[in-house]
N, C-alpha and C. Protein backbone atom coordinates (compact mmCIF):
# COMPACT_ATOMS: atom_id res chain seq x y z
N UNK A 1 19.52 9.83 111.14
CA UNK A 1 19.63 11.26 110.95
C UNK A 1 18.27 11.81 110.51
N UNK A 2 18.24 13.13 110.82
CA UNK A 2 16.27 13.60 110.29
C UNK A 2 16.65 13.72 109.14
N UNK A 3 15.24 13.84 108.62
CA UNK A 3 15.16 14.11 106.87
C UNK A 3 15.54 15.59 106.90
N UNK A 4 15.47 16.40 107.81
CA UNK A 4 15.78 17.61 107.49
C UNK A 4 17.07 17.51 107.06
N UNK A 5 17.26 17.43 108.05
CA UNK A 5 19.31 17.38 107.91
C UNK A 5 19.98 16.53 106.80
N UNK A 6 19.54 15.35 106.53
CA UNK A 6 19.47 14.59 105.48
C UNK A 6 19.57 15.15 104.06
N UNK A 7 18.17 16.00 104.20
CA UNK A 7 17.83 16.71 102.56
C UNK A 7 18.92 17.99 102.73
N UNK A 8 19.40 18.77 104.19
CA UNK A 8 20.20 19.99 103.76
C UNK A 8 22.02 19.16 103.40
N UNK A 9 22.17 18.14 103.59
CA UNK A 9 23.32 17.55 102.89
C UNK A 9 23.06 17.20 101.43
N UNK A 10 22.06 16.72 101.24
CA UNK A 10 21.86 16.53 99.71
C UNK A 10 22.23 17.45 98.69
N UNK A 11 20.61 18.53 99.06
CA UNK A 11 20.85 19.73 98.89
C UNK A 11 22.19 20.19 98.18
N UNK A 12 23.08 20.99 99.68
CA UNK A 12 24.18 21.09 99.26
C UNK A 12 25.38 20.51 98.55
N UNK A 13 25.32 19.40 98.39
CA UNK A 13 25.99 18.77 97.69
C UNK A 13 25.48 18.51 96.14
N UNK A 14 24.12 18.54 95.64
CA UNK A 14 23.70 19.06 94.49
C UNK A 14 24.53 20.41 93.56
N UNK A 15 23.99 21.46 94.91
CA UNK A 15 24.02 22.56 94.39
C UNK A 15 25.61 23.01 94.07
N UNK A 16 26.70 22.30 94.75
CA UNK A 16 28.11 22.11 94.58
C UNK A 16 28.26 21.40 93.14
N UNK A 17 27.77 20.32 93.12
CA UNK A 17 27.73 20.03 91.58
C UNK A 17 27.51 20.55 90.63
N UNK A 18 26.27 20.83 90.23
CA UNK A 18 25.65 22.15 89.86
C UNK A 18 26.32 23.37 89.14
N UNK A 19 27.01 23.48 90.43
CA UNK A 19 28.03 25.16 90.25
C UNK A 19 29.29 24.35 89.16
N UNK A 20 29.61 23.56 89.86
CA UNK A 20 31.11 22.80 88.76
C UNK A 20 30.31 22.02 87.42
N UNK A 21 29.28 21.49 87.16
CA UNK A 21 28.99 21.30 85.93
C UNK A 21 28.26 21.53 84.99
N UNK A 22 27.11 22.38 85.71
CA UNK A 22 25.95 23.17 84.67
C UNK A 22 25.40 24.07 85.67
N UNK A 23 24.27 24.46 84.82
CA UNK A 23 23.96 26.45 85.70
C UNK A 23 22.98 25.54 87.13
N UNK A 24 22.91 25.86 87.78
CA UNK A 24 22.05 25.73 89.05
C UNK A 24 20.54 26.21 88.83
N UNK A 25 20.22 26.85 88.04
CA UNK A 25 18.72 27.50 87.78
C UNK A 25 17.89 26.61 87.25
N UNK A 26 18.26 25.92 86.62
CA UNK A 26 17.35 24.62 85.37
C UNK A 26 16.99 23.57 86.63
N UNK A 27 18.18 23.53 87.16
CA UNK A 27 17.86 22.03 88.04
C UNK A 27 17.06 22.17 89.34
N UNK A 28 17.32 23.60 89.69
CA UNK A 28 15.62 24.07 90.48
C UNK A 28 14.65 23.59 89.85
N UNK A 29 14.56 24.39 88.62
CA UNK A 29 12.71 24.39 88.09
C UNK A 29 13.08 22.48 88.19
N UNK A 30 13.89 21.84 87.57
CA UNK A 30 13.67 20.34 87.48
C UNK A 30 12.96 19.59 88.84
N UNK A 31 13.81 20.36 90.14
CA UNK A 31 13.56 19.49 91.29
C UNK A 31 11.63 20.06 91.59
N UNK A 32 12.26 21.12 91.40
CA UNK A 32 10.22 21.57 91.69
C UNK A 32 9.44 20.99 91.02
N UNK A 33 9.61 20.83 89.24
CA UNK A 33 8.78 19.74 88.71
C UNK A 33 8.08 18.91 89.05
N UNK A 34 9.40 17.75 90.07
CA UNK A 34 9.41 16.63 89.86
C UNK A 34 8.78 16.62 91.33
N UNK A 35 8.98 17.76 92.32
CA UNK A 35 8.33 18.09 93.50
C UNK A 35 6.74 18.05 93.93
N UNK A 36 6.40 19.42 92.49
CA UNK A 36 5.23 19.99 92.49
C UNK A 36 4.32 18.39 92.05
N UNK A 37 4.94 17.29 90.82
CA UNK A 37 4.37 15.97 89.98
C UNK A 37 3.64 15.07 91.17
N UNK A 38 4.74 14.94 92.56
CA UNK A 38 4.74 14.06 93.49
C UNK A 38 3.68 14.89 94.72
N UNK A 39 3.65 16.17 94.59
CA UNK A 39 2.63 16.66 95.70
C UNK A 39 1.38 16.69 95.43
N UNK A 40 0.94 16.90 93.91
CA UNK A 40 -0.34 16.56 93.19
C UNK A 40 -1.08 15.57 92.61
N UNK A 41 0.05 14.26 92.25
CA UNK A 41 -0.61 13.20 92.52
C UNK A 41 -0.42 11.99 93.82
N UNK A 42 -1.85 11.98 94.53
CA UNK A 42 -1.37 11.15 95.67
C UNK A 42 -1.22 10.14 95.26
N UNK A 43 -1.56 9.02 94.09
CA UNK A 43 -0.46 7.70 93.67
C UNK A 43 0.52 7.50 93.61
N UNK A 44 0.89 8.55 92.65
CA UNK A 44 3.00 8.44 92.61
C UNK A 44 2.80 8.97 94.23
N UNK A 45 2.91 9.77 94.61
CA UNK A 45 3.53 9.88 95.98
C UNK A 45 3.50 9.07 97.16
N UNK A 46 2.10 8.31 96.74
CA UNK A 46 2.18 7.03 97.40
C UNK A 46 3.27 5.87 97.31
N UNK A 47 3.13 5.81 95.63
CA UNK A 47 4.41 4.81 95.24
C UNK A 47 5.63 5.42 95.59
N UNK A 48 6.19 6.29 96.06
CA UNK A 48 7.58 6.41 95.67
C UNK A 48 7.51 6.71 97.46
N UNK A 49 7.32 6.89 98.01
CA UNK A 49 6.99 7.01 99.57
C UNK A 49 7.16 5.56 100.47
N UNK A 50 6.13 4.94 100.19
CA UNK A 50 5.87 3.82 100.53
C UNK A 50 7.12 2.64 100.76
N UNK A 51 7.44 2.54 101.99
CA UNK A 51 9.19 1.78 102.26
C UNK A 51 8.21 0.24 101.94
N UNK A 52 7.04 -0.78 101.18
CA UNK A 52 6.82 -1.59 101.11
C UNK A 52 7.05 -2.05 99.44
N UNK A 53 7.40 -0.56 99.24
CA UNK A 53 7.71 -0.81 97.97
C UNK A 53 9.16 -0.67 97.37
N UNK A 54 9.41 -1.82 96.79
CA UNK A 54 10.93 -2.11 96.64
C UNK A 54 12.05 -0.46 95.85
N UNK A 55 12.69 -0.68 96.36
CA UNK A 55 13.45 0.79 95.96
C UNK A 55 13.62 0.56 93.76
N UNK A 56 14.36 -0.61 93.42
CA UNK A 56 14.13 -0.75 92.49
C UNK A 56 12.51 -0.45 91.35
N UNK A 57 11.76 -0.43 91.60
CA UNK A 57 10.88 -0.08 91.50
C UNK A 57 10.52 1.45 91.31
N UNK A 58 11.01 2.07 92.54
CA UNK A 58 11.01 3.59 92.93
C UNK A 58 12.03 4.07 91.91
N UNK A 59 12.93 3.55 91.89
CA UNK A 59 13.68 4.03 90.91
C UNK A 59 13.57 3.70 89.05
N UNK A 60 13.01 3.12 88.90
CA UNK A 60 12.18 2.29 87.97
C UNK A 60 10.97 4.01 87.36
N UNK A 61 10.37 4.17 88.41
CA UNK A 61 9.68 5.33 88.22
C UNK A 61 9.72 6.38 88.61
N UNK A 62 11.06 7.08 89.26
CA UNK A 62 11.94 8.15 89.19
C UNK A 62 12.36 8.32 87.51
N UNK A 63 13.53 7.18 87.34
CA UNK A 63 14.09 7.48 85.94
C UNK A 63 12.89 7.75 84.75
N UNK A 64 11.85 7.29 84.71
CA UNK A 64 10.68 7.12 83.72
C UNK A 64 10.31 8.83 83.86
N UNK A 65 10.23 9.49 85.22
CA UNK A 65 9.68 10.75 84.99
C UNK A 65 10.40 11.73 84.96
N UNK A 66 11.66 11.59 85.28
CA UNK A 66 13.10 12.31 85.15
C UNK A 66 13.07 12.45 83.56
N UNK A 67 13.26 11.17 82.94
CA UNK A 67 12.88 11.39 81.59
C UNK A 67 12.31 12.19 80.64
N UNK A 68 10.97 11.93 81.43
CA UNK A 68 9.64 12.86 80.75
C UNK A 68 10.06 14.68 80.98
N UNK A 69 10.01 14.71 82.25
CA UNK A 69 10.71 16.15 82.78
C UNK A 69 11.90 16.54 81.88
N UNK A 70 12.37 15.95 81.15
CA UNK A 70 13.96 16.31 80.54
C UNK A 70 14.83 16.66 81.39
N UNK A 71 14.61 16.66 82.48
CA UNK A 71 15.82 16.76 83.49
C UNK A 71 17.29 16.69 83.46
N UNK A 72 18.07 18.11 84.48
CA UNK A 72 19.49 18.06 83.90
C UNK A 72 19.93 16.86 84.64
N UNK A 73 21.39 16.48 84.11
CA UNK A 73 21.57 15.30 84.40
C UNK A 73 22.01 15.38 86.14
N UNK A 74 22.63 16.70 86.49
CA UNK A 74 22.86 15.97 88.24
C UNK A 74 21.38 15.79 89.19
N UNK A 75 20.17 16.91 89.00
CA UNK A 75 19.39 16.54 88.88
C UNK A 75 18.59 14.38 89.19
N UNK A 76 19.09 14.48 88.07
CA UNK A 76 18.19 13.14 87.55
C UNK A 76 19.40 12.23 88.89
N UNK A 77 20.55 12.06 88.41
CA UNK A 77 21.26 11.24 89.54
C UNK A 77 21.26 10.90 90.60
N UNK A 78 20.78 12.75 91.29
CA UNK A 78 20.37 12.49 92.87
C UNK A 78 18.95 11.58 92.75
N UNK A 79 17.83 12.20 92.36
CA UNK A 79 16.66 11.21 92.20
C UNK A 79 17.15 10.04 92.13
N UNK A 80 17.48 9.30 91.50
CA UNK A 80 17.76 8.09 91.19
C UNK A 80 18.53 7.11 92.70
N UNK A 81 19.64 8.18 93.01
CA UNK A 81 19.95 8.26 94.18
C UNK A 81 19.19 8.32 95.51
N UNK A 82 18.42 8.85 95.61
CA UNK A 82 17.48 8.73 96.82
C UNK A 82 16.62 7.65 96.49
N UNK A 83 16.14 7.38 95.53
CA UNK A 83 15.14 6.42 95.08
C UNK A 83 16.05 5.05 95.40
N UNK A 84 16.82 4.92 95.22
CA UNK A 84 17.60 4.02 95.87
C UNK A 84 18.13 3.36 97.19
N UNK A 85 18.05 4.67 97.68
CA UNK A 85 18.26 4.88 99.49
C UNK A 85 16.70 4.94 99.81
N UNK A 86 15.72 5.01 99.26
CA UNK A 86 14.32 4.91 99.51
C UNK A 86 14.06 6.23 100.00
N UNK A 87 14.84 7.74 100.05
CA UNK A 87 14.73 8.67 100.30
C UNK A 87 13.87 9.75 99.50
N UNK A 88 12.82 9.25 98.69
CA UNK A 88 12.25 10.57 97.87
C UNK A 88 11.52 11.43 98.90
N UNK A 89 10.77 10.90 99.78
CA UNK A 89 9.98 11.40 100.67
C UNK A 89 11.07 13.04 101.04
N UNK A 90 12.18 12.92 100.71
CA UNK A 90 12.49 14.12 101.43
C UNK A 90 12.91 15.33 100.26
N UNK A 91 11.95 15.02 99.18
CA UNK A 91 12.52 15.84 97.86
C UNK A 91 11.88 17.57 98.13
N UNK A 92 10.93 17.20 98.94
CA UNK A 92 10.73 18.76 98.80
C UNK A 92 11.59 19.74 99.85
N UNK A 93 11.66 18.87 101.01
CA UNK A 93 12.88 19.72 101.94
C UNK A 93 14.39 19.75 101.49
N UNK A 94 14.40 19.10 100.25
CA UNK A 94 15.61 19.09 99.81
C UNK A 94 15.70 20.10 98.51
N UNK A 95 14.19 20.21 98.27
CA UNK A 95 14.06 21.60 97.35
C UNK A 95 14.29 23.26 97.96
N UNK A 96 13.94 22.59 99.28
CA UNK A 96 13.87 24.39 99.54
C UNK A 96 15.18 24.82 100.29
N UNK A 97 15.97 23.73 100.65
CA UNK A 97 17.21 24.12 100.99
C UNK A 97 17.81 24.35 99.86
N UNK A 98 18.05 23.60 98.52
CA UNK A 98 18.17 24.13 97.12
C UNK A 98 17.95 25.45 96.74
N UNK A 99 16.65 25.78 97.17
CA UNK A 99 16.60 26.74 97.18
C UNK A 99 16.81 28.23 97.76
N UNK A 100 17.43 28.47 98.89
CA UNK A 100 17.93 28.96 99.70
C UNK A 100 19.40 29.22 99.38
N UNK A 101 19.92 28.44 99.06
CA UNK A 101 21.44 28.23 98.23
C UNK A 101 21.44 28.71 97.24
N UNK A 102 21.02 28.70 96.17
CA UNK A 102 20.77 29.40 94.47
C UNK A 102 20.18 30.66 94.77
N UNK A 103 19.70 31.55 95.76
CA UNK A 103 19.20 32.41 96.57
C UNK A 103 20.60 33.18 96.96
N UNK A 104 21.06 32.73 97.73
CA UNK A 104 22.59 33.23 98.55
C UNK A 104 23.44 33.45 97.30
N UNK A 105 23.56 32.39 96.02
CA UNK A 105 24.63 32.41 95.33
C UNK A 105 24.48 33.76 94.28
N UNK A 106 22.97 34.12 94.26
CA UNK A 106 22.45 34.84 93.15
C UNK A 106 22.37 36.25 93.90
N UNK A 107 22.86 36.65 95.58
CA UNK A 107 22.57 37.33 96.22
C UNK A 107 21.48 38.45 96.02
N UNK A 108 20.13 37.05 95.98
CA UNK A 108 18.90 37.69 96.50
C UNK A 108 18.38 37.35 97.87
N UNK A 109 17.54 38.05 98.31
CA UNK A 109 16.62 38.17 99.35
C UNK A 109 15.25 38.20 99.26
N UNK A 110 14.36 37.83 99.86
CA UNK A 110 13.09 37.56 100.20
C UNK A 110 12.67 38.69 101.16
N UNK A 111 11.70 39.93 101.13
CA UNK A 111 11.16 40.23 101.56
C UNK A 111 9.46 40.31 101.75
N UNK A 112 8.90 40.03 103.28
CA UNK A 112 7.85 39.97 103.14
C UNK A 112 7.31 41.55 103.64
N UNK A 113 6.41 42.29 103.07
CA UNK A 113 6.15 44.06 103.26
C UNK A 113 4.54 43.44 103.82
N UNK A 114 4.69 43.99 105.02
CA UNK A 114 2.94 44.34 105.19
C UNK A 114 2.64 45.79 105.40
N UNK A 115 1.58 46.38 105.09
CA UNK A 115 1.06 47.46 104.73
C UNK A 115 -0.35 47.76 105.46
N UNK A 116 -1.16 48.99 105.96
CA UNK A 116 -2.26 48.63 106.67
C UNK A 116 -3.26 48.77 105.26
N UNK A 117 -2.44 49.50 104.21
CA UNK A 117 -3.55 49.37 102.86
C UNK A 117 -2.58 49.17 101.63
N UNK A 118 -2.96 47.98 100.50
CA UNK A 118 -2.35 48.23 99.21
C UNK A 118 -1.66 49.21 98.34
N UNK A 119 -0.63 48.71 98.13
CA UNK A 119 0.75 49.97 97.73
C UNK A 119 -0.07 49.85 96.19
N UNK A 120 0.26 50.77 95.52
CA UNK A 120 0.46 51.28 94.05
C UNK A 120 2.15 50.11 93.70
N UNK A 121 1.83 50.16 92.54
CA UNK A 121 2.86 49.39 91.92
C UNK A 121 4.22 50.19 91.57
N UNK A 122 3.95 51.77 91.57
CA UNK A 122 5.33 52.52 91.58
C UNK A 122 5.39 52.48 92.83
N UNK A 123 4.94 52.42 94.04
CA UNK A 123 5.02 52.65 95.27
C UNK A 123 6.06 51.31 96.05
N UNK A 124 5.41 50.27 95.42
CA UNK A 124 6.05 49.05 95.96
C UNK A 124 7.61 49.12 94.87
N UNK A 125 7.62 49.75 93.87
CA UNK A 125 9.04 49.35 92.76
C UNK A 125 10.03 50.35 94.17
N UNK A 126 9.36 51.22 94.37
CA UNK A 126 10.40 52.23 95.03
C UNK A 126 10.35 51.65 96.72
N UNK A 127 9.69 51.00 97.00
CA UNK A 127 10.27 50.16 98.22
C UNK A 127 11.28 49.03 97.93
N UNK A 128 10.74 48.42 96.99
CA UNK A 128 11.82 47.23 96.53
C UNK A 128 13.07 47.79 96.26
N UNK A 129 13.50 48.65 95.91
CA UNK A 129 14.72 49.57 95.28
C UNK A 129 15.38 50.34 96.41
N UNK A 130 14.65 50.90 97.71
CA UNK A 130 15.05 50.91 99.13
C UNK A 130 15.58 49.47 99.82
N UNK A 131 14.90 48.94 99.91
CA UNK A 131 15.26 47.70 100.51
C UNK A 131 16.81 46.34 99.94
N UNK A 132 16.91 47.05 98.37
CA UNK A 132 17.93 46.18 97.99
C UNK A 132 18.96 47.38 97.96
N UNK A 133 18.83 48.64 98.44
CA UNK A 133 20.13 49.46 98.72
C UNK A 133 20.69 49.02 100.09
N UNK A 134 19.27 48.86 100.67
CA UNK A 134 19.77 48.61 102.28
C UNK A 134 20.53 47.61 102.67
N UNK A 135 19.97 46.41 101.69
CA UNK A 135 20.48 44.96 101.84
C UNK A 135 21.76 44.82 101.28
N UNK A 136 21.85 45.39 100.28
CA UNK A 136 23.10 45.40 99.02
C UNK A 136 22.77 44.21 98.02
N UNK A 137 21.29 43.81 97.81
CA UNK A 137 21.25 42.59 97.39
C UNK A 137 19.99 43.17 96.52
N UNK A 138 19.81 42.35 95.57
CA UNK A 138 18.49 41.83 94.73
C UNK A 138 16.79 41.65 96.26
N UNK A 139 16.12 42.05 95.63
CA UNK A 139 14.80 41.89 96.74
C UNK A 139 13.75 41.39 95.93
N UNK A 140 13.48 39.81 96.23
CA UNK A 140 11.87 39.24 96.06
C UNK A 140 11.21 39.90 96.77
N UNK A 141 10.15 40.54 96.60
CA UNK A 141 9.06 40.87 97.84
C UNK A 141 8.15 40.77 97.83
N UNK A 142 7.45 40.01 98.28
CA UNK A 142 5.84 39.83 98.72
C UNK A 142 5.62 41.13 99.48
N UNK A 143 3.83 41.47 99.18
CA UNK A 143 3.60 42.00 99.84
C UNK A 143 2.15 41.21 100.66
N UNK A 144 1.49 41.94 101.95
CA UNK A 144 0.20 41.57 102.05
C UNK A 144 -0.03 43.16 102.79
N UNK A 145 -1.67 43.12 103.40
CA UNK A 145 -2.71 43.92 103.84
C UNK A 145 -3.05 43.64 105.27
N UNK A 146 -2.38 44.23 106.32
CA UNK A 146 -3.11 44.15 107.89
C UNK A 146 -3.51 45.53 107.80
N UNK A 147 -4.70 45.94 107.71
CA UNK A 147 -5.38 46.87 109.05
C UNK A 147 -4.93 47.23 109.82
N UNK A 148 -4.78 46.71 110.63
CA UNK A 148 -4.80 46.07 112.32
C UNK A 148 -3.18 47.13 112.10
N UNK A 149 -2.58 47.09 111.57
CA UNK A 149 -0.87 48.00 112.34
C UNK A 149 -1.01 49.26 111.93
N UNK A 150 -2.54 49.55 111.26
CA UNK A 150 -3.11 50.95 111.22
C UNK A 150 -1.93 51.73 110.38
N UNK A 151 -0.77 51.71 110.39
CA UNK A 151 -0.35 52.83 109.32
C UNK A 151 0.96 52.45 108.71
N UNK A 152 1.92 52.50 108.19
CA UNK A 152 3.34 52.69 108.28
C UNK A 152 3.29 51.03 107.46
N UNK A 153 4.86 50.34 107.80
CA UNK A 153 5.30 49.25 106.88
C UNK A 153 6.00 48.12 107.88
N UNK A 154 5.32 47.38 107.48
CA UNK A 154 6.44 45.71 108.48
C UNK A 154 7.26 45.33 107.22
N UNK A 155 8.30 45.13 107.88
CA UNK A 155 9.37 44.26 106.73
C UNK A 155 9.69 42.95 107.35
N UNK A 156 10.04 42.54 106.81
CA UNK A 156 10.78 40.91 107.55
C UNK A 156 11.27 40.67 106.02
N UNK A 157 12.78 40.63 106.50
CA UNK A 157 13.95 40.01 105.73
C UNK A 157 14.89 38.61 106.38
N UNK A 158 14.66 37.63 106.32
CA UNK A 158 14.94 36.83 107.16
C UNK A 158 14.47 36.86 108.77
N UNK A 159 15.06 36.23 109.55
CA UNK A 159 14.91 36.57 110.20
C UNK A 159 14.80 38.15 111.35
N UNK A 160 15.24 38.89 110.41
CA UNK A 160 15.06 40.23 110.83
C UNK A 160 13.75 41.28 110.52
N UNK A 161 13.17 41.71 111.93
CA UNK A 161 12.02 42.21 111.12
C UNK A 161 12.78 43.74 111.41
N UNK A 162 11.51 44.73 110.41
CA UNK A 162 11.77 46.06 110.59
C UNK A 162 10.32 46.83 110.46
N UNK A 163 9.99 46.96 111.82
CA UNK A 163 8.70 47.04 112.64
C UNK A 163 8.41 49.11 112.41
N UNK A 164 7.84 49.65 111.31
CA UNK A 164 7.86 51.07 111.51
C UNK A 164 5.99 51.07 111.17
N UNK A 165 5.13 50.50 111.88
CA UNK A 165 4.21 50.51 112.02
C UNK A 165 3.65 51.19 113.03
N UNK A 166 2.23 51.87 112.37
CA UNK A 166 1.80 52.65 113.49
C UNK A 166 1.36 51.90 114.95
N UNK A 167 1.05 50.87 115.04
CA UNK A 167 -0.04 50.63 116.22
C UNK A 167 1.42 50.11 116.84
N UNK A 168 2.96 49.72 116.25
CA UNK A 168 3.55 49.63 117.24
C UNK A 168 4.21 50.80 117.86
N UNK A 169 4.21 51.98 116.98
CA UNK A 169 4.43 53.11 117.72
C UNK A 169 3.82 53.18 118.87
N UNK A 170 2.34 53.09 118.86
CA UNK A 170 1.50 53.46 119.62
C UNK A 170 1.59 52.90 120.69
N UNK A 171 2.03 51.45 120.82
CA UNK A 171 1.67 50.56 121.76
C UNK A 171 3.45 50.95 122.86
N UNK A 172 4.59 51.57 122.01
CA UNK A 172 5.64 52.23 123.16
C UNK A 172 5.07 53.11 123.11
N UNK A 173 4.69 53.93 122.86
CA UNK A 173 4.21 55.28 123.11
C UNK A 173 2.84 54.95 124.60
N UNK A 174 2.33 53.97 124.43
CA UNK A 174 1.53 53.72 125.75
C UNK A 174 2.97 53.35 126.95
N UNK A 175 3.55 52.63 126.74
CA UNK A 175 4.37 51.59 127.97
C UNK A 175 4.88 53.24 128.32
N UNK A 176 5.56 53.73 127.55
CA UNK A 176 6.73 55.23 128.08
C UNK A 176 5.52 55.85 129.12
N UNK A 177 4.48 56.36 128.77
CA UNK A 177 3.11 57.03 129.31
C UNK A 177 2.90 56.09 130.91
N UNK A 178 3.12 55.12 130.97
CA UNK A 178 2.59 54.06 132.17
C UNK A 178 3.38 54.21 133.12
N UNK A 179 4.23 54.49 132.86
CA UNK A 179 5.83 54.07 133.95
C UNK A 179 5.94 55.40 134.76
């Protein structure tokens, strides 16, 4: 089976735990911890990666940093659990499906805003406050800076974008003109 699919069973089955025995928010920051520990040092990530190295072992130094992390306990189990199945390699795709789930449950959304120039900070509160009427939900939002769409606002909320930019005006406003 891929690790994708792999880590979105985990995942979910964490985050089911989670919900029935402690809050789901702690054991994010835990898995990112223990995520962010393994993406910054390339030794441990070597060691705990590495199928030449005995799973006992891996798990040997899972539990040691689970430890250190104070980690909640379902948390620490799955680790221990994959470290066993020799599966850590898939902790971070198993973070962000985690995360995606504690997302849905907390009914927020992710918006990304591009702009052709930097909003004011009341400017962006009162887009964020449009956008979670629209959604009916809570709104993360990034923003960034293109030029290039010359005026107006890109949204992308999932897979949905919401394109009220000038240069794409412009560019139907050419095709209608051609025909």
């Amino acid at each position: 089976m891929p690790s994708r699919a792999s880590a979105t069973r985990y995942a979910r089955a964490l985050f089911d735990v989670a919900l029935k025995e402690s809050d789901p928010v702690p054991i994010e920051r835990d898995l990112a911890s223990f995520a962010d520990l393994m993406s910054s040092n390339a030794e441990l990530h070597g060691a705990l990666t590495n199928p030449a190295i005995p799973a006992s072992s891996k798990r040997q130094i899972a539990d040691a940093l689970a430890a250190r992390l104070n980690m909640a306990a379902p948390a620490r189990k799955l680790l221990l659990l994959l470290a066993d199945r020799d599966r850590l390699a898939m902790v971070p795709d198993l973070l962000e499906v985690y995360r995606v789930r504690l997302m849905e449950h907390q009914h927020v959304v992710r918006a990304e805003v591009t702009t052709s120039l930097p909003l004011t900070p009341d400017r962006t509160a009162q887009l964020q406050k449009k956008l979670a009427d629209i959604t009916g939900r809570k709104v993360e939002m990034t923003t960034s800076v293109d030029p290039s769409i010359i005026g107006g606002v890109v949204t992308r909320i999932g897979s949905t974008v919401y394109d009220g930019s000038l240069a794409t005006q412009l560019a139907k406003l050419k095709e209608k003109l051609a025909v």
